[in-house]
C-alpha atoms as a PDB file:
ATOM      1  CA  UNK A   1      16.204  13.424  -2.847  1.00  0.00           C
ATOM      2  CA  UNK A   2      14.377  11.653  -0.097  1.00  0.00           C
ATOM      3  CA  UNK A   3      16.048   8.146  -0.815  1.00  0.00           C
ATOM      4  CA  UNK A   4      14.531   6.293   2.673  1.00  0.00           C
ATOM      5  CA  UNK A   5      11.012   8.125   3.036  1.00  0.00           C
ATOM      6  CA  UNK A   6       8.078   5.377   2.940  1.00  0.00           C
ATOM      7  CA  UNK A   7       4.816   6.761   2.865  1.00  0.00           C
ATOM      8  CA  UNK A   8       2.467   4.592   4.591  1.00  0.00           C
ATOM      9  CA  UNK A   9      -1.493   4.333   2.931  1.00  0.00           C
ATOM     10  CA  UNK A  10      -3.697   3.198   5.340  1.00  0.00           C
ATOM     11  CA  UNK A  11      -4.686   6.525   5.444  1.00  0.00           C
ATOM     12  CA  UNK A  12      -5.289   5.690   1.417  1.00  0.00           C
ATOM     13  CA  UNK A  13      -8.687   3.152   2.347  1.00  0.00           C
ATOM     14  CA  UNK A  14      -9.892   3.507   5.608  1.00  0.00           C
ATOM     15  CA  UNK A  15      -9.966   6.262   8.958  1.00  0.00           C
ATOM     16  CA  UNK A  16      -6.912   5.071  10.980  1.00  0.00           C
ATOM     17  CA  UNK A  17      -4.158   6.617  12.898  1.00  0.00           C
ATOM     18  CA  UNK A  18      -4.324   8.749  16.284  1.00  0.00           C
ATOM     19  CA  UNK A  19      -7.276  10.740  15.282  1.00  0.00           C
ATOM     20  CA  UNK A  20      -9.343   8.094  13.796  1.00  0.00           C
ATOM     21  CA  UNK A  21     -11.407  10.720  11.310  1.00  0.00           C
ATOM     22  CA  UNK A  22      -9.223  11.205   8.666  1.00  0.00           C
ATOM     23  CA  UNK A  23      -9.629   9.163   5.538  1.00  0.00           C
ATOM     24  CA  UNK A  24      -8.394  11.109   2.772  1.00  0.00           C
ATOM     25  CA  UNK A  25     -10.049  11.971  -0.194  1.00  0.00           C
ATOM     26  CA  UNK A  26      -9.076  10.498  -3.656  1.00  0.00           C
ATOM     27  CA  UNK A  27      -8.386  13.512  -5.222  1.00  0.00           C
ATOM     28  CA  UNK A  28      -5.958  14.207  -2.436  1.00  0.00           C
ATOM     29  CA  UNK A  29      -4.352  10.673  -2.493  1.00  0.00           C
ATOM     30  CA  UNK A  30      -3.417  11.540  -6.275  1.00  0.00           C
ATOM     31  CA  UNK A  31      -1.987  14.792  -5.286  1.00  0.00           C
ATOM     32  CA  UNK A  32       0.825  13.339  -1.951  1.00  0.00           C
ATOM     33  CA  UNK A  33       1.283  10.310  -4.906  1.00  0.00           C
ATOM     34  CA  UNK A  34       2.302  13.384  -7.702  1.00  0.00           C
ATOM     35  CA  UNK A  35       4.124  15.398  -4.824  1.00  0.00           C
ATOM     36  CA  UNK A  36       5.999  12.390  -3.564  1.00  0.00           C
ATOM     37  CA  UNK A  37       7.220  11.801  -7.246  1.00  0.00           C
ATOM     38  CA  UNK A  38       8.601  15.242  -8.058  1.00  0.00           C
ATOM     39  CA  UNK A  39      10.389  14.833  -3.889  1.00  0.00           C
ATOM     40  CA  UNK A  40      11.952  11.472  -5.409  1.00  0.00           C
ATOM     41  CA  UNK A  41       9.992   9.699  -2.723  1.00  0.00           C
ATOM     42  CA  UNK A  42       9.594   6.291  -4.360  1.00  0.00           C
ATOM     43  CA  UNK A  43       8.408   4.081  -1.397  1.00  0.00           C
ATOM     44  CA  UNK A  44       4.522   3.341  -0.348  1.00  0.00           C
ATOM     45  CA  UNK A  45       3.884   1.051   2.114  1.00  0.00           C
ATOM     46  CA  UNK A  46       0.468  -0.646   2.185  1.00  0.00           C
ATOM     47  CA  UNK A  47      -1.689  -3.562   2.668  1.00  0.00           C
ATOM     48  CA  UNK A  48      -4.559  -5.790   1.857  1.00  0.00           C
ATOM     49  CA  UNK A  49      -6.638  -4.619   4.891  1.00  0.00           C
ATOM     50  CA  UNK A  50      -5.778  -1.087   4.120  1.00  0.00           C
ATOM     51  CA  UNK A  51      -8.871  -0.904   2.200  1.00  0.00           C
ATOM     52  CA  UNK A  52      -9.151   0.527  -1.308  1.00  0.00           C
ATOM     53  CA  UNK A  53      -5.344   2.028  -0.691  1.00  0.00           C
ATOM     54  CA  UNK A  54      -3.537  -0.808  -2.997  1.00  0.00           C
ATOM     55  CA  UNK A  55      -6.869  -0.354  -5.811  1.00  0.00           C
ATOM     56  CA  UNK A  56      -6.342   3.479  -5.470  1.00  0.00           C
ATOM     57  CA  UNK A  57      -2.286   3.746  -6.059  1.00  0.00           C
ATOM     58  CA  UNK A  58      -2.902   1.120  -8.609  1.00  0.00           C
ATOM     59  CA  UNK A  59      -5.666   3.967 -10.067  1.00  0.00           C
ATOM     60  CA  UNK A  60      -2.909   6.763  -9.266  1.00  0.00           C
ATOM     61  CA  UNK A  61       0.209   4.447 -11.364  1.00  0.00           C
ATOM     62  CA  UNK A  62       2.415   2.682  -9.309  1.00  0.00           C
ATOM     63  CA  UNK A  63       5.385   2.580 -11.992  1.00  0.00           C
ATOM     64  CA  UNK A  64       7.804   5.384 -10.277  1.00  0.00           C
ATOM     65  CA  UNK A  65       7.264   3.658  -6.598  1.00  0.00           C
ATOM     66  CA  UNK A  66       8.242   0.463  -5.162  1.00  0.00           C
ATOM     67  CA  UNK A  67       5.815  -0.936  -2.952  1.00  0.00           C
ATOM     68  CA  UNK A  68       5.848  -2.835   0.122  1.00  0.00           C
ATOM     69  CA  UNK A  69       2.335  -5.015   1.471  1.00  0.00           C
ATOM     70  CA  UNK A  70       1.563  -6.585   4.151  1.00  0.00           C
ATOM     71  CA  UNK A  71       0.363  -9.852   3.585  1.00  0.00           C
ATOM     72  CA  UNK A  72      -2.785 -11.522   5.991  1.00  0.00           C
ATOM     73  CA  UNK A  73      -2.037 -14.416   8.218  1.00  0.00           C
ATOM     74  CA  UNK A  74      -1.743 -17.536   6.450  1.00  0.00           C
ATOM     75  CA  UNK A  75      -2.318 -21.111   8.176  1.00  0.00           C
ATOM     76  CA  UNK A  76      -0.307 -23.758   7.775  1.00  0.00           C
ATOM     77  CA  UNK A  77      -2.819 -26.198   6.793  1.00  0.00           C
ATOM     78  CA  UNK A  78      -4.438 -23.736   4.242  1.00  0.00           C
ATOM     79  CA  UNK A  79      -4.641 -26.156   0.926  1.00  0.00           C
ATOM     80  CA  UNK A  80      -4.154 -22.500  -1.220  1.00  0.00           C
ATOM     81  CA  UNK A  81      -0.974 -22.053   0.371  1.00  0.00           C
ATOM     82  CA  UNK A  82       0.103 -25.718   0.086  1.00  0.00           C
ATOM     83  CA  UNK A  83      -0.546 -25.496  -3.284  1.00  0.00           C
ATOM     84  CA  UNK A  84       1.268 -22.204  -3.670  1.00  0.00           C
ATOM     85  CA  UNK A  85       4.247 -23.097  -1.699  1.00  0.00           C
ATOM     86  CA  UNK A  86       4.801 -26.647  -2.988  1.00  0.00           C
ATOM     87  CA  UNK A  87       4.465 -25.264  -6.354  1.00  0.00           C
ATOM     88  CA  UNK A  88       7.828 -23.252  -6.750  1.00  0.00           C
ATOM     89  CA  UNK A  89       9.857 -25.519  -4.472  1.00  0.00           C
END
């Protein structure tokens, strides 16, 4: 139904957003994940400094979404990255 609805998670791990108080509560994060399912919502957005959000959808079943993350700044000169990079060239 809702084909290009993304729902974003930092709300998921950490207070963030315009009123800065609101982290939600697991139990809650299950129930927008369940919700957005029967909508046909099938997009979460997240991150690695979103806190526990990726650990909790992960908790939650990520199967019926497809997920987008944010990946941290890499530097060039990071060896891990070298190695990663020169790896599947």
């Amino acid at each position: 139904m809702f084909k290009k609805i993304s729902i974003g998670t930092a709300n998921f791990g950490f207070q963030y957003g315009h009123f800065n108080d609101l982290k939600i509560k697991k139990k809650n994060i299950f129930k927008i994940l369940e919700y957005a399912e029967t909508c046909g919502i099938k997009y979460l957005d997240t991150a690695i400094d979103y806190g526990e959000s990726q650990k909790l959808i992960g908790e939650y079943g990520s199967k019926n979404f497809l997920i987008s993350s944010k990946l941290p700044r890499y530097y060039k000169n990071s060896m891990a990255i070298d190695l990663f990079v020169n790896s599947h060239i």
